[in-house]
C-alpha atoms as a PDB file:
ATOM      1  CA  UNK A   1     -33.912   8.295 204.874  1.00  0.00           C
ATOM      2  CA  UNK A   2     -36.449   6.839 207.172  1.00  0.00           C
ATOM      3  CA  UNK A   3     -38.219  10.423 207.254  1.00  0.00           C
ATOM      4  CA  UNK A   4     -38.596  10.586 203.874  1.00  0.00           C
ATOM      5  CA  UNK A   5     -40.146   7.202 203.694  1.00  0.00           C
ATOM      6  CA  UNK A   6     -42.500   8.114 206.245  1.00  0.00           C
ATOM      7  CA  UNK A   7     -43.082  11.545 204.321  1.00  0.00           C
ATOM      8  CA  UNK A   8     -44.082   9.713 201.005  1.00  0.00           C
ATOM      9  CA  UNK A   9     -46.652   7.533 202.818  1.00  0.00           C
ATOM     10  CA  UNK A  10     -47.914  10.287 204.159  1.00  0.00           C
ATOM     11  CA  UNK A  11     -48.605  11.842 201.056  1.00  0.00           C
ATOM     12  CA  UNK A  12     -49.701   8.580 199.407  1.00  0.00           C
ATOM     13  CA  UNK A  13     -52.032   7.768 202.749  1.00  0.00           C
ATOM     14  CA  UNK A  14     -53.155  11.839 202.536  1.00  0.00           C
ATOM     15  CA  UNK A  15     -54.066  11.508 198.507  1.00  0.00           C
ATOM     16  CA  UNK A  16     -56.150   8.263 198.688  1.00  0.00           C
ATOM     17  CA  UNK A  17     -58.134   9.445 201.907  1.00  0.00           C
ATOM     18  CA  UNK A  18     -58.691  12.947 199.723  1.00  0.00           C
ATOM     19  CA  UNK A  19     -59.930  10.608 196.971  1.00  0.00           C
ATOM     20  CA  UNK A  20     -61.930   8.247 198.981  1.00  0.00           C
ATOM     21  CA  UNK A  21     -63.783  10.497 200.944  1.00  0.00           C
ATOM     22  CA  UNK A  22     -66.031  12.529 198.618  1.00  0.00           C
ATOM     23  CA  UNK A  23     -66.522   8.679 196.812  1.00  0.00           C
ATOM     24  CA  UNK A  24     -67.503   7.414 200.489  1.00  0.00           C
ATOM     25  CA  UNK A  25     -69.797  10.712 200.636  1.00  0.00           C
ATOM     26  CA  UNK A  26     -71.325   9.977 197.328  1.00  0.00           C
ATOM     27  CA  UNK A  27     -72.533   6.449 197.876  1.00  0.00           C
ATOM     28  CA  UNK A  28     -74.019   7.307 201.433  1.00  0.00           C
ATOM     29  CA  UNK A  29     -75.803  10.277 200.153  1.00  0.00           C
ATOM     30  CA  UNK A  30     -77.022   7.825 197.168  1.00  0.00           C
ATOM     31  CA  UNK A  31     -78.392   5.309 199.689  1.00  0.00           C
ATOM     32  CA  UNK A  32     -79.962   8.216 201.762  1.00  0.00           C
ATOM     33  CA  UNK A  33     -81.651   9.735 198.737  1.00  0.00           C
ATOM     34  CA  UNK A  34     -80.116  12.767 199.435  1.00  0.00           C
ATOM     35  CA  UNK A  35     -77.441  15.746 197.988  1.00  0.00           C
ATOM     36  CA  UNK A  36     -73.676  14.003 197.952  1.00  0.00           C
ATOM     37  CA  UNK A  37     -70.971  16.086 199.565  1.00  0.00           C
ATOM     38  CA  UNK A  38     -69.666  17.468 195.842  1.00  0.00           C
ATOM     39  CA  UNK A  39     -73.243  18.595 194.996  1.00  0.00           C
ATOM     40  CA  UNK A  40     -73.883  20.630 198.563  1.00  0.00           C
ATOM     41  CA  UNK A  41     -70.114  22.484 197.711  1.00  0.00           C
ATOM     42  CA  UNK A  42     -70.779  22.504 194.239  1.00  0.00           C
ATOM     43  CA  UNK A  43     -74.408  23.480 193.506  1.00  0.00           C
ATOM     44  CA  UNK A  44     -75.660  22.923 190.013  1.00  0.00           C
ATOM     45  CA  UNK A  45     -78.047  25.685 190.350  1.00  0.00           C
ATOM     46  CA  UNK A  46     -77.579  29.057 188.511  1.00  0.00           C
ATOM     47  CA  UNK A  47     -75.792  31.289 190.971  1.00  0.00           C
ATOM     48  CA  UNK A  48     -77.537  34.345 191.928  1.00  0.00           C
ATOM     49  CA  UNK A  49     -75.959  37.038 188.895  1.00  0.00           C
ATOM     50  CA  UNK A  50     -77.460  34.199 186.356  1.00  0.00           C
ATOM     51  CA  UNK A  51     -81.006  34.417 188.027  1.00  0.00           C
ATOM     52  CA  UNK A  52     -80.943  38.445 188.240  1.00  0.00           C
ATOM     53  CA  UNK A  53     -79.877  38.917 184.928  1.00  0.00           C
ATOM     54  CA  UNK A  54     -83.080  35.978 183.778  1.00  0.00           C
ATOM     55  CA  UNK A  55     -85.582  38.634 185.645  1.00  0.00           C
ATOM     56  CA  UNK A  56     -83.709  41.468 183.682  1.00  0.00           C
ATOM     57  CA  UNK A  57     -85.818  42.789 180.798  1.00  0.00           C
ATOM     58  CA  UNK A  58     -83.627  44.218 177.430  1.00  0.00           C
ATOM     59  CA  UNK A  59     -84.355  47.441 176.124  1.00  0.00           C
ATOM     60  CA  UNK A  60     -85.862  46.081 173.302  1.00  0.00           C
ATOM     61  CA  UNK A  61     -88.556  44.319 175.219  1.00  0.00           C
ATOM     62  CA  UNK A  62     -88.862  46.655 177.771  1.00  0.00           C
ATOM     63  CA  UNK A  63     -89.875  49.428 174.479  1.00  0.00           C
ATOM     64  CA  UNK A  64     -92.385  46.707 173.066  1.00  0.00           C
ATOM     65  CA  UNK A  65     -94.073  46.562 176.914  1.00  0.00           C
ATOM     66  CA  UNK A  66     -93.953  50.344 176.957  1.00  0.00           C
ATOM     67  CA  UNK A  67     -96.066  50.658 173.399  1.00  0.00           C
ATOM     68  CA  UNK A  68     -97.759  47.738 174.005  1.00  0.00           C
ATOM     69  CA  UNK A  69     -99.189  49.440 177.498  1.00  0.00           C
ATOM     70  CA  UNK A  70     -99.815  52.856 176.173  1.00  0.00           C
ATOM     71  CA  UNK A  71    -101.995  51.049 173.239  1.00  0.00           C
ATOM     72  CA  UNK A  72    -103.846  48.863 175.917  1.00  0.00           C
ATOM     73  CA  UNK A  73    -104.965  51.863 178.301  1.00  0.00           C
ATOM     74  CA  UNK A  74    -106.138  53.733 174.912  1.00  0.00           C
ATOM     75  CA  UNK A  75    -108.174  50.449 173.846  1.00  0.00           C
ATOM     76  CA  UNK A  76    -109.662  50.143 177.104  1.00  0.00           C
ATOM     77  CA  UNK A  77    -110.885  53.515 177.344  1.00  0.00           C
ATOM     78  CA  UNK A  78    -111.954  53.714 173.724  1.00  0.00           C
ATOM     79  CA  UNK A  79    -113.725  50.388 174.585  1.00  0.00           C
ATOM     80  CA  UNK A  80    -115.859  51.385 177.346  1.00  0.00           C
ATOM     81  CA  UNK A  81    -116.941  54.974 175.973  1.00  0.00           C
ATOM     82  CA  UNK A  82    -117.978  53.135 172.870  1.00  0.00           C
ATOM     83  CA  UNK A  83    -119.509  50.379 175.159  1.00  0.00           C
ATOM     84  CA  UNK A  84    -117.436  48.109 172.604  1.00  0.00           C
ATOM     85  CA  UNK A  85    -115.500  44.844 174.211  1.00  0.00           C
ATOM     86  CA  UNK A  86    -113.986  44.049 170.549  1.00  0.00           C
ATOM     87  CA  UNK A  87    -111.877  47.422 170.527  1.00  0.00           C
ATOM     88  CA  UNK A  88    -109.975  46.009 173.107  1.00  0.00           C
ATOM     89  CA  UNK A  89    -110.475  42.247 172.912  1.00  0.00           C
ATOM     90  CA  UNK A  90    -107.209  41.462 170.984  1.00  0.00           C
ATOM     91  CA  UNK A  91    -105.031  43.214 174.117  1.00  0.00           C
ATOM     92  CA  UNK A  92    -106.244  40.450 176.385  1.00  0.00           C
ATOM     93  CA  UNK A  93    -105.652  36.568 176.994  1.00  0.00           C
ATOM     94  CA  UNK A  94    -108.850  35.075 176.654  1.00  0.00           C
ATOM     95  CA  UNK A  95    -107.448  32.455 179.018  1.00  0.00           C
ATOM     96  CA  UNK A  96    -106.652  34.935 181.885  1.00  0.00           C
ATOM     97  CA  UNK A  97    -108.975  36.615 184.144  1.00  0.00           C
ATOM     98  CA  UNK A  98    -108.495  40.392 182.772  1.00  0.00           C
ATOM     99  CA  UNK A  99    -110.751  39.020 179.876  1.00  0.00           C
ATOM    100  CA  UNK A 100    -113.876  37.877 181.731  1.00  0.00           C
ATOM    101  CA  UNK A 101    -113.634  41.300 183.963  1.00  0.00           C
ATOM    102  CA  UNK A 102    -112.758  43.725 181.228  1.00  0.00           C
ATOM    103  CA  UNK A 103    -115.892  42.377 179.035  1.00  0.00           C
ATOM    104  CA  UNK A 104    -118.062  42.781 182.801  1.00  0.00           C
ATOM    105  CA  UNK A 105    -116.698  46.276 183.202  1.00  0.00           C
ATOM    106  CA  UNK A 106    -117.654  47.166 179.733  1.00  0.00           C
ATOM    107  CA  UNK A 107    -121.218  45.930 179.653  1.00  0.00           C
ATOM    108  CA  UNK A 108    -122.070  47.411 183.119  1.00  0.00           C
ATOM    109  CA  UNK A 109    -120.331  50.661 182.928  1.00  0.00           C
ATOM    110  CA  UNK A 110    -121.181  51.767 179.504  1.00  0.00           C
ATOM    111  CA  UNK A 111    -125.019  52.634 178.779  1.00  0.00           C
ATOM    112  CA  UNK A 112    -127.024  55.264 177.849  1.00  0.00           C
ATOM    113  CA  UNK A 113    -128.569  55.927 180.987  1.00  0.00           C
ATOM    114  CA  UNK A 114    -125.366  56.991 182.625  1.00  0.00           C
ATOM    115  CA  UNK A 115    -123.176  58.334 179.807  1.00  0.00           C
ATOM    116  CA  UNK A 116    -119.969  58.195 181.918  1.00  0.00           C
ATOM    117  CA  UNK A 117    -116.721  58.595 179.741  1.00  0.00           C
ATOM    118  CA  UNK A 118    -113.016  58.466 180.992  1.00  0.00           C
ATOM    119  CA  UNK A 119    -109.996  60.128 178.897  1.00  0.00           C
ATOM    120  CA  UNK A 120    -106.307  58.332 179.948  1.00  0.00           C
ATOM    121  CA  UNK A 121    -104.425  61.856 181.065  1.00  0.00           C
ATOM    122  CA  UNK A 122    -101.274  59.846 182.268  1.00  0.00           C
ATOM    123  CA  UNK A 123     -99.771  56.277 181.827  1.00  0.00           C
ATOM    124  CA  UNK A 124     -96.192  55.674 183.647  1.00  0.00           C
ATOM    125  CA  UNK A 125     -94.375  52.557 183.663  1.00  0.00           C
ATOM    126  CA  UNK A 126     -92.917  52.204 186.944  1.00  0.00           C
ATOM    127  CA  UNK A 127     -91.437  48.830 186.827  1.00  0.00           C
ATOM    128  CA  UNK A 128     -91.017  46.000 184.252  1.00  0.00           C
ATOM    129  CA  UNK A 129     -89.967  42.458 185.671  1.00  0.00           C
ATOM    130  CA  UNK A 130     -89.662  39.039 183.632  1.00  0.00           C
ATOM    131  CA  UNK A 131     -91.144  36.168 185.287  1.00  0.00           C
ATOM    132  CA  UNK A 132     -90.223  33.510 182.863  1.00  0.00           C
ATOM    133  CA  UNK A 133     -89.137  34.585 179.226  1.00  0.00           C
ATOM    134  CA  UNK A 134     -93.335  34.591 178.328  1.00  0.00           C
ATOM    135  CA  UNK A 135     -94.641  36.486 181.557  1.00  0.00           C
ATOM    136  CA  UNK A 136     -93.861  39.877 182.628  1.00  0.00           C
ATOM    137  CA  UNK A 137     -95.462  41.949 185.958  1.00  0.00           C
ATOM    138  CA  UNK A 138     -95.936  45.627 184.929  1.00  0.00           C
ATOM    139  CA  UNK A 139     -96.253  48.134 187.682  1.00  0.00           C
ATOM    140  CA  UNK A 140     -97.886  51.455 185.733  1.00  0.00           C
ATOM    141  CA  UNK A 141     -99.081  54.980 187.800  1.00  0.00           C
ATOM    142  CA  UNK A 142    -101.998  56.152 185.860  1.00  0.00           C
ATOM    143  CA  UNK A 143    -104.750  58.914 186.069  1.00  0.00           C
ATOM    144  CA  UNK A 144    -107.710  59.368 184.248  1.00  0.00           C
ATOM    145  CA  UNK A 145    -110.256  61.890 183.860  1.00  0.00           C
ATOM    146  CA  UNK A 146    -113.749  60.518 184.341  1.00  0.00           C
ATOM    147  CA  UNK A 147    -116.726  63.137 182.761  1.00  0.00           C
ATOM    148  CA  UNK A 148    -120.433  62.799 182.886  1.00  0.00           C
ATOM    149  CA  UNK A 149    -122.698  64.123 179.852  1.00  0.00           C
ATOM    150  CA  UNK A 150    -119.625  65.454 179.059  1.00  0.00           C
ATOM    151  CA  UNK A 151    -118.312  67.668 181.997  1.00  0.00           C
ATOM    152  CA  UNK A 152    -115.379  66.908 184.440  1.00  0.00           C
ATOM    153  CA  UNK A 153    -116.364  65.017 187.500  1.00  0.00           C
ATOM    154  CA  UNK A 154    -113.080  63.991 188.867  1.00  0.00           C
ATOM    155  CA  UNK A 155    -109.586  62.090 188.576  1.00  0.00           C
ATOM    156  CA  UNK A 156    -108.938  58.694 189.454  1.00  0.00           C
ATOM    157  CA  UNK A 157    -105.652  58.346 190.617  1.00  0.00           C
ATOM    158  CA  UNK A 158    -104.040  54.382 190.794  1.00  0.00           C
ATOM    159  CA  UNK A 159    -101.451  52.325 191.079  1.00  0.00           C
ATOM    160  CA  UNK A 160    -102.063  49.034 188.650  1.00  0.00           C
ATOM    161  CA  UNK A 161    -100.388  45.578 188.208  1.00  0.00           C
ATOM    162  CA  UNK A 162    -100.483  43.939 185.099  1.00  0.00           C
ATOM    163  CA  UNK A 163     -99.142  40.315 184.300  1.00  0.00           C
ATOM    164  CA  UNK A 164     -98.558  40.427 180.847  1.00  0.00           C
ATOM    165  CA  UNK A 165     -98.455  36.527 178.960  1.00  0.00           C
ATOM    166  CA  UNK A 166     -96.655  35.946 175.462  1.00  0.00           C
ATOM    167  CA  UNK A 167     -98.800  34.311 173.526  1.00  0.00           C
ATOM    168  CA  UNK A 168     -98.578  31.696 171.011  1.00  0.00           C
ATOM    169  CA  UNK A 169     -98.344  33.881 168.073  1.00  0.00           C
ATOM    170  CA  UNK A 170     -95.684  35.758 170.230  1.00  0.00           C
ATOM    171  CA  UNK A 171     -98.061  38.469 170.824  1.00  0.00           C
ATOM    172  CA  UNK A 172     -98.307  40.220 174.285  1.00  0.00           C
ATOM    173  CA  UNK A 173    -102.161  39.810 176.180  1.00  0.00           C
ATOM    174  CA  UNK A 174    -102.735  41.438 179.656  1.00  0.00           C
ATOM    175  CA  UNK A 175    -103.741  37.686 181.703  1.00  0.00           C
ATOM    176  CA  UNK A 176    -104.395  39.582 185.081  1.00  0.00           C
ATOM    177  CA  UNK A 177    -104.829  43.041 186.812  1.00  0.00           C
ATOM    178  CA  UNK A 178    -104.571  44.482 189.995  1.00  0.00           C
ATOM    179  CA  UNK A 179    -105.705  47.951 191.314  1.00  0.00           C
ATOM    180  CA  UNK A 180    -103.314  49.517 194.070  1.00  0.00           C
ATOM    181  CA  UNK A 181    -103.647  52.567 195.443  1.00  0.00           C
ATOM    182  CA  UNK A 182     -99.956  52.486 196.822  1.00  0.00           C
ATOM    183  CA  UNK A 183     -96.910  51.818 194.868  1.00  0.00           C
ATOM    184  CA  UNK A 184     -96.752  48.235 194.810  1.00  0.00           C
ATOM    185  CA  UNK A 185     -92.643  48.135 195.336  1.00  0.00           C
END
């Protein structure tokens, strides 16, 4: 009988000191201004499958990026051969920096002295990836074909990053552009 007394204390002694540590753990963590024990084994953060499937893009979105892209790079070509910034205006954020150097580009590149034209022969998206549910990076290959007075002079061949914004009337504007000539992934 005396081993099963000692037994149940044991128990009872094992319980509270299960109890009273991670309470202990707390209040020192509290007065440290730190993580308590429970929140270093128990972190609140989304685990890893939550944030990959936030940077996933649906199908549905990924479609809308697609058009939206194809329609962009037709803009912007229609736009400078017609030396016209308001064909392509409504494609870009007038808050990011793609607006300031697309309306530049325009103006210097498109003039009667040099009648320089480009035709959009290939857009590929490469890579879609959601930054935050109203920014998106798209990684595109794309070639054009760049005549002068109206004969073929060559093919530019580039990589491009685009960070795409949702804006407030939930449309998508092109906020920033990179050129690359590598893939950028």
């Amino acid at each position: 009988m005396n081993s099963e007394k000692k037994a149940g204390r044991t128990k009872v002694l094992a319980s509270r000191i299960v109890i009273f540590i991670p309470i202990v753990a707390s209040l020192v963590a509290i007065l440290k201004d730190g993580p308590s024990v429970l929140e270093t084994y128990f972190d609140k953060n989304p685990s890893k499958e939550t944030a990959q499937q936030q940077s996933e893009v649906t199908e549905e979105t990924r479609t809308k990026i697609d058009k939206f892209m194809m329609e962009y790079n037709l803009a912007s070509v229609s736009a400078l051969n017609h030396g016209k910034f308001a064909e392509v205006e409504d494609y870009l954020d007038p808050k990011g920096e793609m607006y300031d150097e697309q309306l530049s580009y325009i103006m210097e590149n498109s003039n009667s002295i040099t009648p320089i034209t480009q035709k959009n022969t290939k857009t590929v998206i490469e890579n879609t990836e959601e930054v935050s549910s109203n920014r998106y990076i798209v990684s595109t290959y794309e070639e054009y074909d760049i005549y002068k007075e109206g004969h073929k002079k060559t093919t530019d061949q580039y990589y491009h990053q685009y960070i795409l914004v949702v804006d407030e009337s939930n449309k998508l504007k092109v906020n920033k552009h990179f050129f690359r000539k590598d893939q950028p992934y």
